[in-house]
N, C-alpha and C. Protein backbone atom coordinates (compact mmCIF):
# COMPACT_ATOMS: atom_id res chain seq x y z
N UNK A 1 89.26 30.05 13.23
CA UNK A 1 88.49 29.23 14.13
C UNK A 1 89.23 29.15 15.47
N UNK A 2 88.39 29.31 16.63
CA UNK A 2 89.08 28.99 17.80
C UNK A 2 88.48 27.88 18.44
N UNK A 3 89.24 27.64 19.32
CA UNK A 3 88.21 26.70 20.78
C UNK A 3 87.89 27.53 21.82
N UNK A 4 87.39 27.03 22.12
CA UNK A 4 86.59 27.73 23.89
C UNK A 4 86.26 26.80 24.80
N UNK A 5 87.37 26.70 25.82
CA UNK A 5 86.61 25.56 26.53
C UNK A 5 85.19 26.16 27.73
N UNK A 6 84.71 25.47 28.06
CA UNK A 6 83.15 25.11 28.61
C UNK A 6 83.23 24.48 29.94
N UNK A 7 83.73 24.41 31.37
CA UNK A 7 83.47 23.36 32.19
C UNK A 7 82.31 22.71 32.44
N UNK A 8 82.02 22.36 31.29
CA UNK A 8 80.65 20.94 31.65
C UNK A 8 80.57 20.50 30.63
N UNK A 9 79.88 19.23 31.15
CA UNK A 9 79.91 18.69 30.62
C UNK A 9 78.47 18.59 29.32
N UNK A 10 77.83 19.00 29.46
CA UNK A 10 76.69 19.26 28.16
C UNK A 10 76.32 20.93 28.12
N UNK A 11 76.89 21.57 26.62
CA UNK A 11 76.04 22.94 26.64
C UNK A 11 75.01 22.77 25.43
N UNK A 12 73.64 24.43 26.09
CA UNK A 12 73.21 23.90 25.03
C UNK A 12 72.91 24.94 23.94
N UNK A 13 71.96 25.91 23.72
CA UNK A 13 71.50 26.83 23.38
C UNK A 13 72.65 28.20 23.41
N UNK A 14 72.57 28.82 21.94
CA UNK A 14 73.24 30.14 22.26
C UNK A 14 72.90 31.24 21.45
N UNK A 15 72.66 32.41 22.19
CA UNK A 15 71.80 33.35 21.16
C UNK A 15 73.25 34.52 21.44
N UNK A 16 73.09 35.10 20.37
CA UNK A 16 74.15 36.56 19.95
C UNK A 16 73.77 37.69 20.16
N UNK A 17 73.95 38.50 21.19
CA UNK A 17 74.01 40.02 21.02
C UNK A 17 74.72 40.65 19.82
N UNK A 18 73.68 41.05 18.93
CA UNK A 18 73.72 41.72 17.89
C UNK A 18 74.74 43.55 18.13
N UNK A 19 74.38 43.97 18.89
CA UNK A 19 75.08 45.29 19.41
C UNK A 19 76.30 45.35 20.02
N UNK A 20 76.60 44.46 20.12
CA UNK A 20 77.83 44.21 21.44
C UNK A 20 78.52 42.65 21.33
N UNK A 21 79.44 42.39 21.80
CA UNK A 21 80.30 41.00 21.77
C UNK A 21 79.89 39.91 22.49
N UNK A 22 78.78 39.96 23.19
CA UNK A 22 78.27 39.07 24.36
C UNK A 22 77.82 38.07 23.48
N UNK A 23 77.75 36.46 23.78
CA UNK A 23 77.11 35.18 23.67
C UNK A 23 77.01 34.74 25.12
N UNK A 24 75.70 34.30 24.64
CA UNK A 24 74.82 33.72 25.87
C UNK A 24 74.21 32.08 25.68
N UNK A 25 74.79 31.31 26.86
CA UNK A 25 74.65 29.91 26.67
C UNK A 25 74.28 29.48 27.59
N UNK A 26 73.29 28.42 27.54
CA UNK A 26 73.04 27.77 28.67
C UNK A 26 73.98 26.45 28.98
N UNK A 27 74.58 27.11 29.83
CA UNK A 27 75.52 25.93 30.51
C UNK A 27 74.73 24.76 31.05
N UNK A 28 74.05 23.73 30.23
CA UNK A 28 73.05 22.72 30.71
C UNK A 28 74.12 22.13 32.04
N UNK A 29 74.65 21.69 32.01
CA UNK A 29 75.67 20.55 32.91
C UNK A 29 75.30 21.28 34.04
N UNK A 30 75.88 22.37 34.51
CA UNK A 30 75.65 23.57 35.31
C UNK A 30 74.72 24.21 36.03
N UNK A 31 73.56 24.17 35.51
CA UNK A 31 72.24 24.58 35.47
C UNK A 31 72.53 25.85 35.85
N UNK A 32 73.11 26.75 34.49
CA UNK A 32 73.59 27.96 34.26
C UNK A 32 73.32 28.64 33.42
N UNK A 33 73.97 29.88 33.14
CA UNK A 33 73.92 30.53 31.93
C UNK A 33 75.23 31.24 31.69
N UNK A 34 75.96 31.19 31.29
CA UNK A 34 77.06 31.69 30.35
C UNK A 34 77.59 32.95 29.67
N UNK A 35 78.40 34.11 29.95
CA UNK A 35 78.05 34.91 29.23
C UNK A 35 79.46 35.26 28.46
N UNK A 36 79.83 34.95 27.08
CA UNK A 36 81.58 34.90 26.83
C UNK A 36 81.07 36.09 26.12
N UNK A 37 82.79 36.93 25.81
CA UNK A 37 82.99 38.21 24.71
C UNK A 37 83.53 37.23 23.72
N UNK A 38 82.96 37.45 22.56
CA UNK A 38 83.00 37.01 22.11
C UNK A 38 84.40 37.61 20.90
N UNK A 39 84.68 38.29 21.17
CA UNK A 39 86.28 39.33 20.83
C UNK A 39 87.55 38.67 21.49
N UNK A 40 87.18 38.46 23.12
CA UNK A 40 88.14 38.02 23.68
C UNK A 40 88.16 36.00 23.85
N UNK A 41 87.03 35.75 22.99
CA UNK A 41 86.95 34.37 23.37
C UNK A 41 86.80 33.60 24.82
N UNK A 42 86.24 34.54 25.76
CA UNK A 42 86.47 33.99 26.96
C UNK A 42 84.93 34.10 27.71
N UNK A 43 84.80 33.23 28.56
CA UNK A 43 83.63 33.63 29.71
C UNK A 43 83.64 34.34 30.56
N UNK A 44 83.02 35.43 30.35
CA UNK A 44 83.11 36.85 31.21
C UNK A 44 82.35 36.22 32.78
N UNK A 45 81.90 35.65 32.96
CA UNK A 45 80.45 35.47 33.69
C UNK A 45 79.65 34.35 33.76
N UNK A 46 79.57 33.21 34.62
CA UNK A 46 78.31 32.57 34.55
C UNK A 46 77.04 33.44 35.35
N UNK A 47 75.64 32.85 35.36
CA UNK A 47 74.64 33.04 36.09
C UNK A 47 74.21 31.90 36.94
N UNK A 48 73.75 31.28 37.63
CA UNK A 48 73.70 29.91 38.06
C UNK A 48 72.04 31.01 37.76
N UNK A 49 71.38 29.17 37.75
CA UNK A 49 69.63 29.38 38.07
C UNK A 49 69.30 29.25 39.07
N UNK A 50 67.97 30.00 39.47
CA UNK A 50 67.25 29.58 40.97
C UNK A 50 67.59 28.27 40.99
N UNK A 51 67.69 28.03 42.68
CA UNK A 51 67.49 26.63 43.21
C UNK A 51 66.22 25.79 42.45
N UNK A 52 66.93 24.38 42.18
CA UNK A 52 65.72 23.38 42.17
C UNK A 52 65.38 23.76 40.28
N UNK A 53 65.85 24.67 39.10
CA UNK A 53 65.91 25.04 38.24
C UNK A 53 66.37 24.09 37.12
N UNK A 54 66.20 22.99 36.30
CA UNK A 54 67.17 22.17 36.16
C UNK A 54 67.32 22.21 34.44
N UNK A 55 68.04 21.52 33.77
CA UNK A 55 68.34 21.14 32.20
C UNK A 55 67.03 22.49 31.13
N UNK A 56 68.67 23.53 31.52
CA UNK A 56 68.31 25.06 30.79
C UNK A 56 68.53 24.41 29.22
N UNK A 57 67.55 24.13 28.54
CA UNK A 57 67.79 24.33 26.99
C UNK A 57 67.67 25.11 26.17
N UNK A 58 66.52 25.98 26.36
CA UNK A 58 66.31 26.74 24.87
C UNK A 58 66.52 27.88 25.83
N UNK A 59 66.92 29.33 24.48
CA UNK A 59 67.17 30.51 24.87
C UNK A 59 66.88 31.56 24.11
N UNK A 60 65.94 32.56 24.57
CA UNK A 60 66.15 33.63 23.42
C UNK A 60 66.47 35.00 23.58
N UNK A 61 66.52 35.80 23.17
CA UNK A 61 66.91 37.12 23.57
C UNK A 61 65.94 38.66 23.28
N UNK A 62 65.80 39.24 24.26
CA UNK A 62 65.02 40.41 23.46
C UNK A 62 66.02 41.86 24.18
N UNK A 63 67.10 42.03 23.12
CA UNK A 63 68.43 42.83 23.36
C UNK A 63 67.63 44.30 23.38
N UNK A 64 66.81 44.71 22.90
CA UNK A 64 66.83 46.17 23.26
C UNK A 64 66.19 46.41 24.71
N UNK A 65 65.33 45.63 25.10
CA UNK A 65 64.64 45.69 26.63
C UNK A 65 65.70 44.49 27.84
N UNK A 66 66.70 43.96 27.25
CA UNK A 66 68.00 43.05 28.37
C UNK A 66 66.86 42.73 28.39
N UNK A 67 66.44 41.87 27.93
CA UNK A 67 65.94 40.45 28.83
C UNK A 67 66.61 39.38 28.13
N UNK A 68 66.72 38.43 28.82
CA UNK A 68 67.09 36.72 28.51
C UNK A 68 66.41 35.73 28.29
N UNK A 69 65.47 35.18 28.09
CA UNK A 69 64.54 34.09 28.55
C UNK A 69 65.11 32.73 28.28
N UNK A 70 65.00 31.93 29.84
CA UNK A 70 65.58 30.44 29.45
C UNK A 70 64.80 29.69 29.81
N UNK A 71 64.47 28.41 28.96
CA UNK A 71 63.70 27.74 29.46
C UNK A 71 63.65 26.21 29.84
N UNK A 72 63.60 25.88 31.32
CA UNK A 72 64.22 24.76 31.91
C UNK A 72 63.10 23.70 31.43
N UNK A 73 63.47 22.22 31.55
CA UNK A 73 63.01 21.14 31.48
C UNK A 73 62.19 20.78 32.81
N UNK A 74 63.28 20.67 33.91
CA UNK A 74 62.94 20.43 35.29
C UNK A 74 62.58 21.28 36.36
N UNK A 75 61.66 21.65 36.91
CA UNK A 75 60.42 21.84 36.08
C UNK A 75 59.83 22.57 35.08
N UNK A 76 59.46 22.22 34.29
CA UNK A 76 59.47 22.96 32.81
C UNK A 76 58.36 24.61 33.17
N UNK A 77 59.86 25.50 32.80
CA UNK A 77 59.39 26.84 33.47
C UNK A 77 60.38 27.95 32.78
N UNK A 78 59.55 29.16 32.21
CA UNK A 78 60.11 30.13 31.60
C UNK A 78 60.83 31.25 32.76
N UNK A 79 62.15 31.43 32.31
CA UNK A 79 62.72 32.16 33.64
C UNK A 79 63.67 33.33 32.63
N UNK A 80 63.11 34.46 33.12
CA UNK A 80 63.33 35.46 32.73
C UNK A 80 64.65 35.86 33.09
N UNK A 81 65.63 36.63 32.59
CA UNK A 81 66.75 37.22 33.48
C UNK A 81 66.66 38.49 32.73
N UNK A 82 67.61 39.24 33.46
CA UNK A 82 67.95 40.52 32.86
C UNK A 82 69.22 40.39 31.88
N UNK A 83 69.53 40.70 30.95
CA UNK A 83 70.50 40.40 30.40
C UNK A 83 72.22 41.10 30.48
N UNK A 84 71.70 41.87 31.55
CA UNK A 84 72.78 42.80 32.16
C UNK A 84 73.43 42.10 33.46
N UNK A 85 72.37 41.95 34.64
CA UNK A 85 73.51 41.50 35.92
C UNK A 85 72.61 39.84 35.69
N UNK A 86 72.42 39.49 34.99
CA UNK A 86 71.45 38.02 35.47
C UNK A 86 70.65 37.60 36.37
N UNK A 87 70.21 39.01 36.80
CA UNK A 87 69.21 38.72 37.98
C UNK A 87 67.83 38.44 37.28
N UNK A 88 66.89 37.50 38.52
CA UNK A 88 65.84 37.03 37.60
C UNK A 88 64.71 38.19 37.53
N UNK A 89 64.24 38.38 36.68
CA UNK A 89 63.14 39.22 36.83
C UNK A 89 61.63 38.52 36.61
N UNK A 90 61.36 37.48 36.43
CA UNK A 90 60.37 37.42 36.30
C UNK A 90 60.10 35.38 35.92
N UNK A 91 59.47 34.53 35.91
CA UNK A 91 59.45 33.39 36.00
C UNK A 91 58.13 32.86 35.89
N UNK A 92 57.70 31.77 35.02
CA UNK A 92 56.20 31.68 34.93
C UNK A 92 56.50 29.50 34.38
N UNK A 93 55.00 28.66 35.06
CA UNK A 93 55.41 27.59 34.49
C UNK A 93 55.45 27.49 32.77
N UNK A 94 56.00 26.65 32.45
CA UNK A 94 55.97 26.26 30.98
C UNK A 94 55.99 24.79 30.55
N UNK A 95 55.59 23.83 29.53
CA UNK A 95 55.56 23.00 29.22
C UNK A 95 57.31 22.44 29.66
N UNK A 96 57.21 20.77 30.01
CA UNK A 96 58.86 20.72 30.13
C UNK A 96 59.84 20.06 28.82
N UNK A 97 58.99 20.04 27.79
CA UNK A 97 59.88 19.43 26.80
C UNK A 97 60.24 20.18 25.79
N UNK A 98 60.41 21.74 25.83
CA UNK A 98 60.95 22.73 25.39
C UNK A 98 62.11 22.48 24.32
N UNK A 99 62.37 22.40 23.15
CA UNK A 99 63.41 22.19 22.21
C UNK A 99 64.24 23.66 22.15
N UNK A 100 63.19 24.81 21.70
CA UNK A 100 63.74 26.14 21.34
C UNK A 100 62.77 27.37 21.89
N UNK A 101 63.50 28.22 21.58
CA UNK A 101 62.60 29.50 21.74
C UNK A 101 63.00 30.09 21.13
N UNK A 102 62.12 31.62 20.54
CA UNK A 102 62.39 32.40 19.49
C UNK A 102 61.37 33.63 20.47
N UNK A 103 62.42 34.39 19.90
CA UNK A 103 61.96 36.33 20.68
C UNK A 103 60.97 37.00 19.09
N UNK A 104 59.98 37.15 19.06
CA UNK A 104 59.44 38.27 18.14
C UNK A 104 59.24 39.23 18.61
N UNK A 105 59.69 40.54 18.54
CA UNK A 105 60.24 41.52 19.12
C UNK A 105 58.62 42.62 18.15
N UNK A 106 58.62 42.08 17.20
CA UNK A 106 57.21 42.91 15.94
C UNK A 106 56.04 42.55 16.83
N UNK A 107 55.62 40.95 16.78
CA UNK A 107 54.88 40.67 17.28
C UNK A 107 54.30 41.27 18.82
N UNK A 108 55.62 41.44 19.38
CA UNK A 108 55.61 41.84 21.02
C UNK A 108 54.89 43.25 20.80
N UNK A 109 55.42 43.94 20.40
CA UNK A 109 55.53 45.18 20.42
C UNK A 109 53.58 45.37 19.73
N UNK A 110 53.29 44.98 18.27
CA UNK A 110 51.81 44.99 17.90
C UNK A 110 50.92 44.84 19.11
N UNK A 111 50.79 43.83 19.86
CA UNK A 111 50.60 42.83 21.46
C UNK A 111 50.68 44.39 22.12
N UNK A 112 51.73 44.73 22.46
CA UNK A 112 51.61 46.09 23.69
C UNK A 112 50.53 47.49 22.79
N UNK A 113 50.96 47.66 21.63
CA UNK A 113 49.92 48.70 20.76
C UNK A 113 48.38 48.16 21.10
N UNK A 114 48.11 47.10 20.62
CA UNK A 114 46.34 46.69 21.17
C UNK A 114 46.20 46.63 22.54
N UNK A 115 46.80 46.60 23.21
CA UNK A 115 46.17 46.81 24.81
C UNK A 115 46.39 47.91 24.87
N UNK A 116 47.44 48.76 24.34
CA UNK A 116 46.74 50.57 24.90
C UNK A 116 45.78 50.88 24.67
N UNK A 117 45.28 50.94 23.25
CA UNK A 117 43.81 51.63 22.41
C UNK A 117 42.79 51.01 22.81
């Protein structure tokens, strides 16, 4: 078991790159995102969020296409990143009392098959 310290004061959400050593957290305190190796125990990287972005809670991951998705409270809004440099790619509103999120990667993928045919 190790520690890891965190500069803030509330974190919240953390999803695992399955392929690679990366954990990804939303640094709530921060209104961030987090990215430690998880080998070296350390934070490689924060992301800060767009301006005005506030209390990042839930997070999920869809690792073979790098994306990130986090989703803020204030104003409650799905904000895409890339999961490589943390740039945003994409951002849409969302309800603001968000607990979790979950990536279905089957589902996604069925979803892209019926709009081709």
């Amino acid at each position: 078991m190790r520690d890891i310290k965190i500069d803030s004061n509330h974190v919240e959400a953390l999803v695992l790159e399955k392929s690679g050593p990366r954990l990804f957290m939303n640094i709530t305190g921060k209104n961030a995102v987090g990215v430690m190796d998880r080998d070296k125990s350390t934070l490689t990287t924060t992301w800060p969020l767009p301006l005005g972005d506030k209390l990042n809670v839930a997070m999920a991951l869809d690792e073979p296409n790098h994306r990130l998705f986090v989703v803020t409270r204030t104003p409650g809004k799905l904000v895409v990143l890339d999961s490589d440099t943390g740039k945003v790619v994409a951002d849409v509103s969302a309800v603001g009392m968000v607990d979790d999120a979950a990536y279905d990667a089957r589902t996604t993928y069925l979803r892209r098959r019926r709009s081709i045919h």
